[in-house]
N, C-alpha and C. Protein backbone atom coordinates (compact mmCIF):
# COMPACT_ATOMS: atom_id res chain seq x y z
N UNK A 1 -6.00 10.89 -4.23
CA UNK A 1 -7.11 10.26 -3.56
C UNK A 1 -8.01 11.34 -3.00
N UNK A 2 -9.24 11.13 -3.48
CA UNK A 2 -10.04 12.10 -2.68
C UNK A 2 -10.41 11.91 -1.34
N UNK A 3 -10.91 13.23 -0.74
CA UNK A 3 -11.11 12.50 0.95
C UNK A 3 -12.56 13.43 1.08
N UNK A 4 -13.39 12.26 1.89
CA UNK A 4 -14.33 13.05 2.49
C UNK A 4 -14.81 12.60 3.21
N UNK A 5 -15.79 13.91 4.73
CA UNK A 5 -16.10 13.20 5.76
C UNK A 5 -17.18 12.15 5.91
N UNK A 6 -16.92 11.58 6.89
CA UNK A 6 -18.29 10.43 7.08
C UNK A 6 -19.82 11.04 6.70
N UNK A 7 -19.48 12.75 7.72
CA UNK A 7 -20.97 12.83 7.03
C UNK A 7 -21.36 13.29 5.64
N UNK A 8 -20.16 14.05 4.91
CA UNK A 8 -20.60 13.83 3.33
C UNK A 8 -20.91 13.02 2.68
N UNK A 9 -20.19 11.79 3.18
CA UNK A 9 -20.38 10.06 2.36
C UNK A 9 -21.98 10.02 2.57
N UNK A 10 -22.30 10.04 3.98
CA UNK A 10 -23.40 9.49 4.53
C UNK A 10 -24.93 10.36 3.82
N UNK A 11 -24.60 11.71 3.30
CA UNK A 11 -25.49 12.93 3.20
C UNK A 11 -25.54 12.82 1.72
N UNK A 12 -24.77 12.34 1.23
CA UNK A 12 -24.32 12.28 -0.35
C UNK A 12 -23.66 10.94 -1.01
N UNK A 13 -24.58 9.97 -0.55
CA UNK A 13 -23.80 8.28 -0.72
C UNK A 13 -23.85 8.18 -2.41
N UNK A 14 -24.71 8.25 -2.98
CA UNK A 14 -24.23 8.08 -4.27
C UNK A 14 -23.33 8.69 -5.07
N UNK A 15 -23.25 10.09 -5.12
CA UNK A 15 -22.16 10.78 -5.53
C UNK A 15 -20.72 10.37 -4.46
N UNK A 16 -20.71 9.41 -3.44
CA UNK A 16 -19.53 8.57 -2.81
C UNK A 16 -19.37 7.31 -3.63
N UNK A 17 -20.48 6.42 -3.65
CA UNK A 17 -20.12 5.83 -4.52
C UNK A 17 -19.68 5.95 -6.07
N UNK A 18 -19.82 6.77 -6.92
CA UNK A 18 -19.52 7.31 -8.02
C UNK A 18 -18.30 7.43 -7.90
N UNK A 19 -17.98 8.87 -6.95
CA UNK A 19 -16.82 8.77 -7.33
C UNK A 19 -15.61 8.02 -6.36
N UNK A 20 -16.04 6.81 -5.92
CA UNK A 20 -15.22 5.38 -5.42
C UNK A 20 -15.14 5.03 -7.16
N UNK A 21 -15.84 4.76 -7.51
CA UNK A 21 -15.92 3.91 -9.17
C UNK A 21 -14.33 4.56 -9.86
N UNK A 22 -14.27 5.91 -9.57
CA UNK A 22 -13.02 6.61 -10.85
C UNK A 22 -11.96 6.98 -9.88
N UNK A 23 -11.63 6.58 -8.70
CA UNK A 23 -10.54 6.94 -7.80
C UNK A 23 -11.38 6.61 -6.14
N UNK A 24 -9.59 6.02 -5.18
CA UNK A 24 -10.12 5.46 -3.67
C UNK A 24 -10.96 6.86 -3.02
N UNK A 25 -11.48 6.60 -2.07
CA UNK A 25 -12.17 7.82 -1.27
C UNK A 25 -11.67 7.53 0.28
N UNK A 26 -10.80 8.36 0.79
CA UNK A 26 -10.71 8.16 2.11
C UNK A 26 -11.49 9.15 2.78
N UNK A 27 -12.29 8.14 3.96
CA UNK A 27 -13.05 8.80 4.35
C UNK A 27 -12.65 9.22 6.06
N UNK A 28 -13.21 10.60 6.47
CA UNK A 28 -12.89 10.61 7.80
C UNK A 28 -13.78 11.05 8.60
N UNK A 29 -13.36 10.79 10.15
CA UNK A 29 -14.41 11.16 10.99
C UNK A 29 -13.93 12.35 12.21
N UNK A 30 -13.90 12.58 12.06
CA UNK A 30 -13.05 14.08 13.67
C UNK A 30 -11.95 14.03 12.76
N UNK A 31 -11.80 14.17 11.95
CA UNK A 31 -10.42 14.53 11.01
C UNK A 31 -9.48 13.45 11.27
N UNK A 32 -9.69 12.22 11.29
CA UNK A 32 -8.96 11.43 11.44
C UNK A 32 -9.60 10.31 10.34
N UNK A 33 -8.18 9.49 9.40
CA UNK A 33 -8.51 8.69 8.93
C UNK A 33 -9.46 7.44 9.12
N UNK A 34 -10.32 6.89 8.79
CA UNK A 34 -11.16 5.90 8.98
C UNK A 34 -11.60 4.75 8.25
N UNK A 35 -11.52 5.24 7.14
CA UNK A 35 -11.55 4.08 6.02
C UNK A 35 -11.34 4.58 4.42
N UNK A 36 -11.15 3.54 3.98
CA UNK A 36 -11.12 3.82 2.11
C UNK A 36 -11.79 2.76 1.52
N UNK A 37 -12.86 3.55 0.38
CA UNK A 37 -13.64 3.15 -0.31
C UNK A 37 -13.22 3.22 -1.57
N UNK A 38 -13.34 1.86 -2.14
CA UNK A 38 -12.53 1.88 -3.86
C UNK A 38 -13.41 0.87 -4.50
N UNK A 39 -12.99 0.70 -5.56
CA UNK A 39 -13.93 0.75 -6.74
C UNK A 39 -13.55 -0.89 -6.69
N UNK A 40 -14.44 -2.28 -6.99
CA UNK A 40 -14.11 -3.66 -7.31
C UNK A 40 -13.13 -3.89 -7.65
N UNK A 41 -13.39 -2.83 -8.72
CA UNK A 41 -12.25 -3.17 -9.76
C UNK A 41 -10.85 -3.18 -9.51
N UNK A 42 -10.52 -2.44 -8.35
CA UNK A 42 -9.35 -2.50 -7.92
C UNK A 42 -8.75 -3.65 -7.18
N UNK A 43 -9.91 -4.09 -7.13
CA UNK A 43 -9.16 -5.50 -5.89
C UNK A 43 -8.58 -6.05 -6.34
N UNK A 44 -8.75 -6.81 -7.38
CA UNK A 44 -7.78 -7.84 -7.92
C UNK A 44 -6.21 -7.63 -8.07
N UNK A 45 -6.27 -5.79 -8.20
CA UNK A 45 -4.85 -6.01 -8.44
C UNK A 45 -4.36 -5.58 -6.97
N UNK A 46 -5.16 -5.27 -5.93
CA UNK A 46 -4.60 -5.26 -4.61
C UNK A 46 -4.07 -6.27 -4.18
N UNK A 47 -5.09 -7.42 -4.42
CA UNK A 47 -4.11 -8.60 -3.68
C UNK A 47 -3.45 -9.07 -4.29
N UNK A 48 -3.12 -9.45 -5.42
CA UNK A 48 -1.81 -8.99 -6.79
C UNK A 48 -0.39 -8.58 -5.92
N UNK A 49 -0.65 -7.15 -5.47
CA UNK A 49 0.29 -6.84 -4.63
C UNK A 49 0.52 -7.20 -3.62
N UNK A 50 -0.69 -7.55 -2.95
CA UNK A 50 -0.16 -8.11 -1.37
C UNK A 50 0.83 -9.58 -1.44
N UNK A 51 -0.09 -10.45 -2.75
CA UNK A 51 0.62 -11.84 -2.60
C UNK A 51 2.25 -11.58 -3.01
N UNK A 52 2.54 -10.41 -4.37
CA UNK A 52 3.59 -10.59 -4.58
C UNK A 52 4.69 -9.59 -3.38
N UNK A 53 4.02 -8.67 -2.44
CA UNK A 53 5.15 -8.63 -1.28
C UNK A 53 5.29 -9.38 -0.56
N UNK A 54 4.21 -10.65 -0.63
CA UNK A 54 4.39 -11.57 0.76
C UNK A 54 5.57 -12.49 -0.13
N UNK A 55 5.24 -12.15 -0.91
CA UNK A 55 6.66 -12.96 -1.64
C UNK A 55 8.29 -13.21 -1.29
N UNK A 56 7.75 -11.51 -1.79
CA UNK A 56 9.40 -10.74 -1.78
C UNK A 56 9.64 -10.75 -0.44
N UNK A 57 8.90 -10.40 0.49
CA UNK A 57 9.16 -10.74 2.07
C UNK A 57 9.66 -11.85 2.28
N UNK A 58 9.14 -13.12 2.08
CA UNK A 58 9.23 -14.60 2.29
C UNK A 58 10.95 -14.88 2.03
N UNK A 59 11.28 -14.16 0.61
CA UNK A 59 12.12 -14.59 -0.42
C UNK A 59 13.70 -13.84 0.41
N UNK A 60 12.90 -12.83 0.87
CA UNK A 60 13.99 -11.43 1.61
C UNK A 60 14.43 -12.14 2.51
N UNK A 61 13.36 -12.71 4.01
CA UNK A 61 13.67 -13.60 4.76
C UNK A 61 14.41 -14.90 4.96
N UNK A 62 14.29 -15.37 3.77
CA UNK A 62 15.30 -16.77 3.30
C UNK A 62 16.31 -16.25 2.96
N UNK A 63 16.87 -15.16 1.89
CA UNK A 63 18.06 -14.68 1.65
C UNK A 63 18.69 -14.38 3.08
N UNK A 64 18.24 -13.53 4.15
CA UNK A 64 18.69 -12.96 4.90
C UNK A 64 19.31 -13.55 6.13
N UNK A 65 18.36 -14.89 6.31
CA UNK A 65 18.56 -16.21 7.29
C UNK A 65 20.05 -16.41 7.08
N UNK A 66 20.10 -16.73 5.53
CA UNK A 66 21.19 -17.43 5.40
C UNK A 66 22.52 -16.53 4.96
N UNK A 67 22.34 -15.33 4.80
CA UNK A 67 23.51 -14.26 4.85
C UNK A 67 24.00 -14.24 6.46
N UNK A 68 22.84 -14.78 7.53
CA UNK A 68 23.17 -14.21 8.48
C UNK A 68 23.85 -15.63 8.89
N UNK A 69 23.70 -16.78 8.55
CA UNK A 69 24.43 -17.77 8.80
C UNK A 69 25.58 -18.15 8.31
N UNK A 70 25.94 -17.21 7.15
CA UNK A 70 27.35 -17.75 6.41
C UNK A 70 28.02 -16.07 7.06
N UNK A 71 27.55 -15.16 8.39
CA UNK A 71 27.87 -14.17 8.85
C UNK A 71 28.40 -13.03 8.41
N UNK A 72 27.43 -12.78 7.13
CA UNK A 72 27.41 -11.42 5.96
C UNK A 72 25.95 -10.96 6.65
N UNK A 73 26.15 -9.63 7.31
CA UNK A 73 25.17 -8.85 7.74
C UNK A 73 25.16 -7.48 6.65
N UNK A 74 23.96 -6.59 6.77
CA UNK A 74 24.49 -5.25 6.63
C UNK A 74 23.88 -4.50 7.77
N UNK A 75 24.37 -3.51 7.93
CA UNK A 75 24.03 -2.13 9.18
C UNK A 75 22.88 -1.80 8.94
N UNK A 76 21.88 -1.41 9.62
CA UNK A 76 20.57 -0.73 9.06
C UNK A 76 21.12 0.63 9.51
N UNK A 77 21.34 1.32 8.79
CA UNK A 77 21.79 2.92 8.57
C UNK A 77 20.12 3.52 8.51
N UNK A 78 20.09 4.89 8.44
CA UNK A 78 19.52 5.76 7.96
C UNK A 78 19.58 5.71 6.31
N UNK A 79 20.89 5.56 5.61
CA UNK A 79 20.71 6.01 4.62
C UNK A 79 20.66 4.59 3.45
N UNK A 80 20.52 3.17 4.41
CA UNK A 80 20.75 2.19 3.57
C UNK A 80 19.39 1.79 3.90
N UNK A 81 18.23 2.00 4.79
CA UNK A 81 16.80 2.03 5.41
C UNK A 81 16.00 3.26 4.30
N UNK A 82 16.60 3.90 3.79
CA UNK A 82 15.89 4.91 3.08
C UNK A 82 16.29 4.40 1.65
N UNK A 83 17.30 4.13 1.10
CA UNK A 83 17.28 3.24 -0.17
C UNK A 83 16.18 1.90 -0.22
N UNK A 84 16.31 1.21 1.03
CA UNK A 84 15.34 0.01 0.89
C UNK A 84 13.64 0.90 0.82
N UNK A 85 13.33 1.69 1.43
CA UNK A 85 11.90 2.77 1.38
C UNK A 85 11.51 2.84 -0.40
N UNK A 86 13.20 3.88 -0.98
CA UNK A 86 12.95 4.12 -2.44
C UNK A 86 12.81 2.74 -3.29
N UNK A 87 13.70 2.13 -3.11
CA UNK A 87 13.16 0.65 -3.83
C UNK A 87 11.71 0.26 -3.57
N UNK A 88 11.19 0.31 -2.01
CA UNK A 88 9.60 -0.36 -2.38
C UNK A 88 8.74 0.54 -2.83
N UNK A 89 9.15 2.35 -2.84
CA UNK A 89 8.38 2.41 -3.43
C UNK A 89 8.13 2.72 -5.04
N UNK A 90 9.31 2.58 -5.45
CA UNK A 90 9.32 2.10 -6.52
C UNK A 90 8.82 1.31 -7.64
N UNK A 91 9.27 -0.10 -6.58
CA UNK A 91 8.28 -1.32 -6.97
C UNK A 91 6.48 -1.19 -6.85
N UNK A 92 5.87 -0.47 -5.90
CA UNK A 92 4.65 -0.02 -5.64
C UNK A 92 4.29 0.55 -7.15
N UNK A 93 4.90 2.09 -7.30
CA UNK A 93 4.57 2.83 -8.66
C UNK A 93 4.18 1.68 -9.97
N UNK A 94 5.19 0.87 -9.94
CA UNK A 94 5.76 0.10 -11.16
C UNK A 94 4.53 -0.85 -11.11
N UNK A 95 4.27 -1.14 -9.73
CA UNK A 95 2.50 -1.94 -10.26
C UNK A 95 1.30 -1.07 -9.97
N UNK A 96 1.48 -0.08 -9.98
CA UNK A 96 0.44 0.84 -10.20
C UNK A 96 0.46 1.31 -11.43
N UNK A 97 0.71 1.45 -12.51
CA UNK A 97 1.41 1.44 -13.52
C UNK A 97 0.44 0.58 -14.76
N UNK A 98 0.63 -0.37 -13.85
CA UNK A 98 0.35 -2.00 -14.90
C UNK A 98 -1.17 -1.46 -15.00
């Protein structure tokens, strides 16, 4: 992702928008993140992803209700919290991908 400051965007908006069109642009202001600028085209498959984690969330939450009612838990470890990390981001790559 490229990054550049507010006032490059602002001093140089078309060459910002351009290159929003071929990759996101995060933009910043006192060196701190502020926003990202991306191309239309990307949206569709953003919320693509959002609907299908609200999914897997939804789906996680119902499994988990009821593990916790038939009193099958698991520990949130360090190292079983960092497998669940590599799995999402996994799944992330895998629709970035598409």
């Amino acid at each position: 992702m490229k990054t550049m400051t507010s006032k490059e965007a602002q001093n140089s908006f078309g060459a910002f928008l351009d290159t929003a069109q071929r990759e996101p642009v995060m933009v910043t202001r006192r060196n701190r993140p502020v926003g990202v600028m991306l191309s239309m085209e990307n949206l569709p498959a953003l919320f693509e992803l959002a609907d299908s984690m609200r999914e897997t969330i939804k789906a996680g939450v119902k499994a988990g209700l009821a593990d916790a009612k038939a009193g099958r838990g698991q520990e949130l470890t360090d190292g079983y919290i960092a497998d669940l990390k590599a799995e999402l981001q996994a799944r992330i790559d895998s629709n970035n991908s598409k």
